[in-house]
N, C-alpha and C. Protein backbone atom coordinates (compact mmCIF):
# COMPACT_ATOMS: atom_id res chain seq x y z
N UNK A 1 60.48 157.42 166.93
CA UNK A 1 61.60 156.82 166.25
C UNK A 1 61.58 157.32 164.81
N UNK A 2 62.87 157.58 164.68
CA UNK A 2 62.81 158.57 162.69
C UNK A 2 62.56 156.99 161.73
N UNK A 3 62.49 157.36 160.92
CA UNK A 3 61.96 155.98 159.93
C UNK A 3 63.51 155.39 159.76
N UNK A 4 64.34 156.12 159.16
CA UNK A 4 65.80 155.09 159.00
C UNK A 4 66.39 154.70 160.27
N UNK A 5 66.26 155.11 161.07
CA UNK A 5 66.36 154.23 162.32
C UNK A 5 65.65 152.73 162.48
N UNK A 6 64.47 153.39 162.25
CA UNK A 6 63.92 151.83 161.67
C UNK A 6 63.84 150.75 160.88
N UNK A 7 64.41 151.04 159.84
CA UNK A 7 64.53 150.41 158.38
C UNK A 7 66.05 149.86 159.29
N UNK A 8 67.15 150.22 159.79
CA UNK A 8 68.09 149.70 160.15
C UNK A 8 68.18 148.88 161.24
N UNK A 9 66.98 148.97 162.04
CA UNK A 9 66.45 148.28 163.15
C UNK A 9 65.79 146.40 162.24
N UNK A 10 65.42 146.73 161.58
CA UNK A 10 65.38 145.29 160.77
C UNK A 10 66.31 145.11 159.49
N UNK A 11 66.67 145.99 158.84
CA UNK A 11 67.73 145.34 157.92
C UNK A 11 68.85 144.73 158.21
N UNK A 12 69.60 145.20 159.85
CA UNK A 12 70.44 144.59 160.10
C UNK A 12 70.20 143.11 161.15
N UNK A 13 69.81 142.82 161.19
CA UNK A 13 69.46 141.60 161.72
C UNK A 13 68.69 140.71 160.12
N UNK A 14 68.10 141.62 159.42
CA UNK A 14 68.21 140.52 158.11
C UNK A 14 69.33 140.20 157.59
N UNK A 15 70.25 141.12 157.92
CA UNK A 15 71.27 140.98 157.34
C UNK A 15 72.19 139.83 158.10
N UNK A 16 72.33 139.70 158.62
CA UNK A 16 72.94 138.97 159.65
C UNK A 16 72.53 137.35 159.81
N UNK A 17 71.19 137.34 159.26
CA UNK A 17 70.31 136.41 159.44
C UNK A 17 71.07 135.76 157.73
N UNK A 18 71.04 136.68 156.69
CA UNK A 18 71.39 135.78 155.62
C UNK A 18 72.75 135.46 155.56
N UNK A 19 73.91 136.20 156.00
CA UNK A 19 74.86 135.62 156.00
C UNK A 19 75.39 134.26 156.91
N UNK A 20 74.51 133.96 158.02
CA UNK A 20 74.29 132.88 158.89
C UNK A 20 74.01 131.84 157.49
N UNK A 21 73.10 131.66 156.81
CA UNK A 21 72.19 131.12 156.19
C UNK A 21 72.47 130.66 154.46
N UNK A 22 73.44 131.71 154.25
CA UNK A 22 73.86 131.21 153.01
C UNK A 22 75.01 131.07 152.64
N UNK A 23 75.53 129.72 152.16
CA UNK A 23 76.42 129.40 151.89
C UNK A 23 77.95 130.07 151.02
N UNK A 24 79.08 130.26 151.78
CA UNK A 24 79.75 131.02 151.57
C UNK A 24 80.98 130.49 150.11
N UNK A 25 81.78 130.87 150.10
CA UNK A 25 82.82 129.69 148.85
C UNK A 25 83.41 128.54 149.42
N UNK A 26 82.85 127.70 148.80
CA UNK A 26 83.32 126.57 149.28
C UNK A 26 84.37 126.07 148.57
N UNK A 27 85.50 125.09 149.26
CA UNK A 27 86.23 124.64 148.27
C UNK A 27 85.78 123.48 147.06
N UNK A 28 86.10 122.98 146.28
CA UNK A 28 85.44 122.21 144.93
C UNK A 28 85.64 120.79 145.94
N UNK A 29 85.27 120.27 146.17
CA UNK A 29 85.30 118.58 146.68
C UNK A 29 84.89 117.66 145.15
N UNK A 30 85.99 116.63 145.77
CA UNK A 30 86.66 115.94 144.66
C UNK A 30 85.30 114.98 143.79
N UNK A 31 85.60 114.49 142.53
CA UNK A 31 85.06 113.29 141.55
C UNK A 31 84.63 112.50 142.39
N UNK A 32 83.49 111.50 141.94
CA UNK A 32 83.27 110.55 142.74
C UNK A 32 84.39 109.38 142.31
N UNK A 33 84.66 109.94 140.95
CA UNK A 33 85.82 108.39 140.93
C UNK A 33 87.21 108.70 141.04
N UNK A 34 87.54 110.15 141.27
CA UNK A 34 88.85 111.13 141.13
C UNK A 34 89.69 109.79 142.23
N UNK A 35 90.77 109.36 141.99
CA UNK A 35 91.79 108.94 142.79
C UNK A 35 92.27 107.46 142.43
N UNK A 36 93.22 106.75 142.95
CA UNK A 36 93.58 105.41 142.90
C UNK A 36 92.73 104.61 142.74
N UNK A 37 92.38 103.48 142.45
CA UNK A 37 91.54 102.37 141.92
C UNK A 37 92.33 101.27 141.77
N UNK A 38 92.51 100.40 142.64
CA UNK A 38 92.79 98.77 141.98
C UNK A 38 91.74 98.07 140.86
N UNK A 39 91.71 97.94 140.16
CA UNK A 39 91.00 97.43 138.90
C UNK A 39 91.37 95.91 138.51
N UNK A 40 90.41 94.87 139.10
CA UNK A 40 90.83 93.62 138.53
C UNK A 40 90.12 92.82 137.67
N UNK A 41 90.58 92.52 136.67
CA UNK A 41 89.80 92.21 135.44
C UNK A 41 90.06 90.75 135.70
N UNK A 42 89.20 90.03 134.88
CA UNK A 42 88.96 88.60 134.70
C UNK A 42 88.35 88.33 133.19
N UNK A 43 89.19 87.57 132.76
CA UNK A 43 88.38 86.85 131.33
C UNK A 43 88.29 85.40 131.26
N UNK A 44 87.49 84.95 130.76
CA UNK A 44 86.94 83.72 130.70
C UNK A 44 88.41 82.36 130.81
N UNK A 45 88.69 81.72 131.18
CA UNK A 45 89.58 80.83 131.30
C UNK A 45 91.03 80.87 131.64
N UNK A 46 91.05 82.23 131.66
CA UNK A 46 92.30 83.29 132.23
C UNK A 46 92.05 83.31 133.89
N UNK A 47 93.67 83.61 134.62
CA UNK A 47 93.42 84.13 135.79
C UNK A 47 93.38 85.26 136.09
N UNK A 48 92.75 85.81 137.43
CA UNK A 48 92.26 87.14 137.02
C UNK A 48 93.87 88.33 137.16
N UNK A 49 93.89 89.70 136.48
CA UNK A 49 94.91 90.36 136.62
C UNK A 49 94.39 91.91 137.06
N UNK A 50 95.25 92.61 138.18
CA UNK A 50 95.15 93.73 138.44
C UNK A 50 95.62 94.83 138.03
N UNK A 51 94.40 96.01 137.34
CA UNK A 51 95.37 96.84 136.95
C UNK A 51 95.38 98.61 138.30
N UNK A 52 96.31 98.71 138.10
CA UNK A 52 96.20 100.28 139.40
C UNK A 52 96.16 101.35 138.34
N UNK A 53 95.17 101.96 138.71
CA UNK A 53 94.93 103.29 138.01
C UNK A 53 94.53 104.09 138.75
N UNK A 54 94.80 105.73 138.19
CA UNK A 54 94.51 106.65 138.83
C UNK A 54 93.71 107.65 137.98
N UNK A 55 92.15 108.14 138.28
CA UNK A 55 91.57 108.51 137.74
C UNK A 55 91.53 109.99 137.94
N UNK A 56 91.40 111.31 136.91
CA UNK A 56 91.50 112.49 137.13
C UNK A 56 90.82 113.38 136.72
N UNK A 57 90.40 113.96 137.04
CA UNK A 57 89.23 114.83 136.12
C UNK A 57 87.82 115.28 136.73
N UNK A 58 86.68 115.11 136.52
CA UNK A 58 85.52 115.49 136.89
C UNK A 58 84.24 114.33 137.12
N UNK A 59 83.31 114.32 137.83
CA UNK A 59 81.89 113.89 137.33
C UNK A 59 81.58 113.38 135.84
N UNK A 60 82.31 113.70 134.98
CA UNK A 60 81.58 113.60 133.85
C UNK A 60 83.10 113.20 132.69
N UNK A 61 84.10 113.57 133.08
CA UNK A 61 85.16 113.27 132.34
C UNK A 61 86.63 113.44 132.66
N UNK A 62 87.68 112.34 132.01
CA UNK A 62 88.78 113.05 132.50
C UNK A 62 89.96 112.03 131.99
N UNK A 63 91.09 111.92 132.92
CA UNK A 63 92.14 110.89 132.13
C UNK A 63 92.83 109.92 133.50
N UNK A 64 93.08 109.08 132.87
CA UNK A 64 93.29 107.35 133.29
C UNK A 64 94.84 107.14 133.43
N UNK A 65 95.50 107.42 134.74
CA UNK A 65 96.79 107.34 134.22
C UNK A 65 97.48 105.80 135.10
N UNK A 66 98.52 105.27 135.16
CA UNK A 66 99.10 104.05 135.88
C UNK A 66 100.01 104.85 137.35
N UNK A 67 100.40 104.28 137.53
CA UNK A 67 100.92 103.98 139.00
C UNK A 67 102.14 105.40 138.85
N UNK A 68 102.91 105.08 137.83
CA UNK A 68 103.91 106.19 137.46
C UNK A 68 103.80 106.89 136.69
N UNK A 69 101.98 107.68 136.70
CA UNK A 69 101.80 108.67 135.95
C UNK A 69 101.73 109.24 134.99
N UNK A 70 101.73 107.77 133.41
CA UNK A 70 101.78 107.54 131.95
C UNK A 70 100.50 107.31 131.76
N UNK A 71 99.85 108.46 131.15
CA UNK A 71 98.29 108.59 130.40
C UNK A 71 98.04 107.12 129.79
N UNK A 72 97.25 106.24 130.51
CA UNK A 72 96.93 105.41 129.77
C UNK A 72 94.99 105.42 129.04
N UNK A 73 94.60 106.26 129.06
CA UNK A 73 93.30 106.51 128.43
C UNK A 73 92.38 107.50 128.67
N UNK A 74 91.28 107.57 129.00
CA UNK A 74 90.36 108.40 129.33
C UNK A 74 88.81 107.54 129.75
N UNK A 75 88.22 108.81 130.28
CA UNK A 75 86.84 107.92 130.87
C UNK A 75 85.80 109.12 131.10
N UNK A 76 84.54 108.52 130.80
CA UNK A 76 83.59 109.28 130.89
C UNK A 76 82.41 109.13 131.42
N UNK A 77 81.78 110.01 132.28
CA UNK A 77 80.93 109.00 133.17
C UNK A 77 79.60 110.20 133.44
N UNK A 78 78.47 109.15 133.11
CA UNK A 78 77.45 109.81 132.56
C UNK A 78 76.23 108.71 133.39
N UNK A 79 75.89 108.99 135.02
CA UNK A 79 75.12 108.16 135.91
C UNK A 79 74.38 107.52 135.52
N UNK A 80 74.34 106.56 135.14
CA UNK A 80 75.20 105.68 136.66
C UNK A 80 76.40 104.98 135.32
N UNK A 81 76.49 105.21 134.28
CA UNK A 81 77.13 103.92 132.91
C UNK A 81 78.73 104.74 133.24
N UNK A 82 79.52 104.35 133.56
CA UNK A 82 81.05 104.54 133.29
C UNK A 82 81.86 103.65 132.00
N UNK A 83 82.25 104.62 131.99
CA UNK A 83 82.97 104.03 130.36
C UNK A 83 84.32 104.58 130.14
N UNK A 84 85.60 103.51 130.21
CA UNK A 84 87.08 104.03 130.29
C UNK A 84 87.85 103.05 129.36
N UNK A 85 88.82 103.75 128.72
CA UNK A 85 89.56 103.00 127.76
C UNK A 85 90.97 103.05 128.58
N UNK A 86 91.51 102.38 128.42
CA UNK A 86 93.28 101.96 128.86
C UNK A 86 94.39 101.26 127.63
N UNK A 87 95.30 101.57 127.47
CA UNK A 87 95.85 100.99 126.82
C UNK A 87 97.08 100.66 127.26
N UNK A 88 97.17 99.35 127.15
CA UNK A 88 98.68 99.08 128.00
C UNK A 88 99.43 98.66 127.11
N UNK A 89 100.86 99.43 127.09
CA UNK A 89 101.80 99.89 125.91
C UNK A 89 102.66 98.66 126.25
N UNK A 90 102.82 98.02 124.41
CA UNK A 90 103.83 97.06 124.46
C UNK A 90 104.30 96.92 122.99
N UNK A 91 105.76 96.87 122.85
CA UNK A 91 106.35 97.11 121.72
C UNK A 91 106.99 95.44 121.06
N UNK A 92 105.54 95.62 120.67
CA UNK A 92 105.94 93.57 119.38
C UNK A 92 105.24 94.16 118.88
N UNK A 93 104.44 92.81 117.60
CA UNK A 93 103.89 92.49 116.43
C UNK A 93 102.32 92.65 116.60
N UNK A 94 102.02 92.93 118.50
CA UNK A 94 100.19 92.85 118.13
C UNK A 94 99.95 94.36 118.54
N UNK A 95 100.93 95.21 118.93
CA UNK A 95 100.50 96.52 119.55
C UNK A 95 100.13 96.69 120.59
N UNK A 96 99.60 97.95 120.66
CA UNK A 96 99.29 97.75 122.16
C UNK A 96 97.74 97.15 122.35
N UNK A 97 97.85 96.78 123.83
CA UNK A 97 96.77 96.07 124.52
C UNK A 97 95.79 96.93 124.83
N UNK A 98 94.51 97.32 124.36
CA UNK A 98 93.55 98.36 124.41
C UNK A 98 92.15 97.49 125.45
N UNK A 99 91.99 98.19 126.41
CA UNK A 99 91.02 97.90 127.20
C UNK A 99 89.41 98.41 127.02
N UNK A 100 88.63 98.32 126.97
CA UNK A 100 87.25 98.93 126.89
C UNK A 100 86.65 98.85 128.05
N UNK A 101 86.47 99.31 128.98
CA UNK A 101 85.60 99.12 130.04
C UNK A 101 84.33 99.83 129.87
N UNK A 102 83.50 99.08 130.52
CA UNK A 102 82.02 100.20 130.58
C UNK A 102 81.51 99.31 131.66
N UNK A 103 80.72 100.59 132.39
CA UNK A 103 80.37 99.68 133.51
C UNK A 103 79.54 101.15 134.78
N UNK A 104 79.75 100.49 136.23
CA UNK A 104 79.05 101.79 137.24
C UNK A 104 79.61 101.95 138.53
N UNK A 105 79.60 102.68 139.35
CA UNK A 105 80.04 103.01 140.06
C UNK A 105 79.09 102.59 141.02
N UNK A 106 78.96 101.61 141.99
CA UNK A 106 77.97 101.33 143.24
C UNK A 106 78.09 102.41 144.15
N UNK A 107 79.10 102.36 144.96
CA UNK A 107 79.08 103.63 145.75
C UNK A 107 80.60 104.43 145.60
N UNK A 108 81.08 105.00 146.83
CA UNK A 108 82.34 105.80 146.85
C UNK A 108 83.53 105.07 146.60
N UNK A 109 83.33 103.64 146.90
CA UNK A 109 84.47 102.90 146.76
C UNK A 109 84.61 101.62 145.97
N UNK A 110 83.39 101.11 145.09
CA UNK A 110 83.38 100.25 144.31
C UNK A 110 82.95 100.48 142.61
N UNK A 111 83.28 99.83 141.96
CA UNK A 111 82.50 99.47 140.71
C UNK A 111 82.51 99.00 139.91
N UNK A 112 82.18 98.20 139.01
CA UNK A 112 82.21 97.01 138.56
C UNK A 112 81.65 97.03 136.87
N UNK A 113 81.70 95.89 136.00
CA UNK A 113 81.43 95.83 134.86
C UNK A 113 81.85 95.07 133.53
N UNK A 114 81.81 95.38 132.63
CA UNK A 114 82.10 94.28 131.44
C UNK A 114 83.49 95.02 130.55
N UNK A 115 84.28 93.89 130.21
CA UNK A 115 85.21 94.84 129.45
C UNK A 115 85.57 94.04 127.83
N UNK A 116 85.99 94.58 127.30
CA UNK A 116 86.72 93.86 125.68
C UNK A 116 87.88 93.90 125.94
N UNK A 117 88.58 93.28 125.43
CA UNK A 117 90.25 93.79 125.20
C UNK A 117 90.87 92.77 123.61
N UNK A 118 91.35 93.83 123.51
CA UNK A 118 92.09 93.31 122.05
C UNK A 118 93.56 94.14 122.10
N UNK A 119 93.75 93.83 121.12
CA UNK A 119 95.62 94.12 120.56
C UNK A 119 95.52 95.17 119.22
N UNK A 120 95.91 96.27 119.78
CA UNK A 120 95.55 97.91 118.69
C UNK A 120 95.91 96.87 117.27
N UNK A 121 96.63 96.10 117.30
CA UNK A 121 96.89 95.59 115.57
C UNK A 121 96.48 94.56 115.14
N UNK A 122 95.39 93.67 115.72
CA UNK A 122 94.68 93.36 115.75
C UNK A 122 93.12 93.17 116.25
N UNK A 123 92.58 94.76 116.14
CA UNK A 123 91.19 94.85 116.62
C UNK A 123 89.92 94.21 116.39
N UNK A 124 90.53 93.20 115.18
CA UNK A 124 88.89 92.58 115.10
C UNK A 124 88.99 91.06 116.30
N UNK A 125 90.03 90.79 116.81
CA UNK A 125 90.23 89.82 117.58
C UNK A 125 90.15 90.09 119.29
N UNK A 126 88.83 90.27 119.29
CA UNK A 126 88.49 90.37 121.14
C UNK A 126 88.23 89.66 122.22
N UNK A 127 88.12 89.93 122.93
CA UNK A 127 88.05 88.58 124.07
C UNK A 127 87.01 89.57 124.90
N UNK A 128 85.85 88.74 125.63
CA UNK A 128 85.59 89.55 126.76
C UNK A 128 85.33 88.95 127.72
N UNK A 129 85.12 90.01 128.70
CA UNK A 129 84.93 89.82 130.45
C UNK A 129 84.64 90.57 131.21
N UNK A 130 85.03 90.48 132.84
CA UNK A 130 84.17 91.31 134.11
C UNK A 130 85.26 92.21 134.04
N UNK A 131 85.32 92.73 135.31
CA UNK A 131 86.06 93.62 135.56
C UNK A 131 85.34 94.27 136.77
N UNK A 132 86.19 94.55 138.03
CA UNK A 132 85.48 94.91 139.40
C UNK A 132 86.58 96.14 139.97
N UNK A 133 86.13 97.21 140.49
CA UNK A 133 86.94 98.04 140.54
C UNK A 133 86.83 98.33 142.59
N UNK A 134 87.89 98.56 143.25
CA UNK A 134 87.96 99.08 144.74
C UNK A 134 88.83 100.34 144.88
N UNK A 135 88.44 100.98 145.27
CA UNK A 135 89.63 102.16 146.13
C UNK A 135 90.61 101.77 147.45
């Protein structure tokens, strides 16, 4: 047997062997928090209220928008602590309603945590509470 006969007698079956074996392009599979979220907050002596958001972006960052697609904040999420601001737009005397969330993600479809909320024109006046999130 000539020698490159041989060398091709095992390179091609190595060859064959690694393309079996290693992973080809995959498509990007989504955020763990990328998508819709019912978000229902609760504060102390209040009943509780739901907000729907839709989260966009990455593992690590991105933007917070409502039901009809008006940027209401951003969020950043750094395992397991999630942390998202919202602001829900309203035109009087206290501004808008600014949310603070921080909190974690349990698994693919829950997560939960503590929030502030105050009035952009009046920020030293906060209130706080829970806040529990579902897909």
């Amino acid at each position: 047997m000539r020698p490159s006969r041989h060398v091709t007698r095992i390179a091609l079956p190595l060859l064959l062997l690694l393309l079996a074996v290693l992973p080809g392009c995959s498509k990007k599979t989504a955020s763990i928090i990328e998508g819709e979220w019912t978000v229902r907050i609760n504060f102390p002596g209040n009943d509780p209220s739901d907000l729907f958001l839709k989260f966009e972006g990455d593992d690590e960052s991105g933007s917070v928008y409502n039901q009809k697609g008006t940027l209401l904040g951003s969020y950043t999420l750094t395992r397991p602590t999630l942390k998202f601001t919202v602001q829900v737009f309203y035109n009087d005397f206290s501004g808008n309603l600014v949310y603070l969330f921080s909190g974690a993600l349990s698994d693919d479809t829950h997560m939960a945590g503590t929030l502030i909320g105050y009035f952009s024109n009046f920020p030293l006046a906060t209130l706080n509470g829970t806040w529990s999130g579902t897909r």
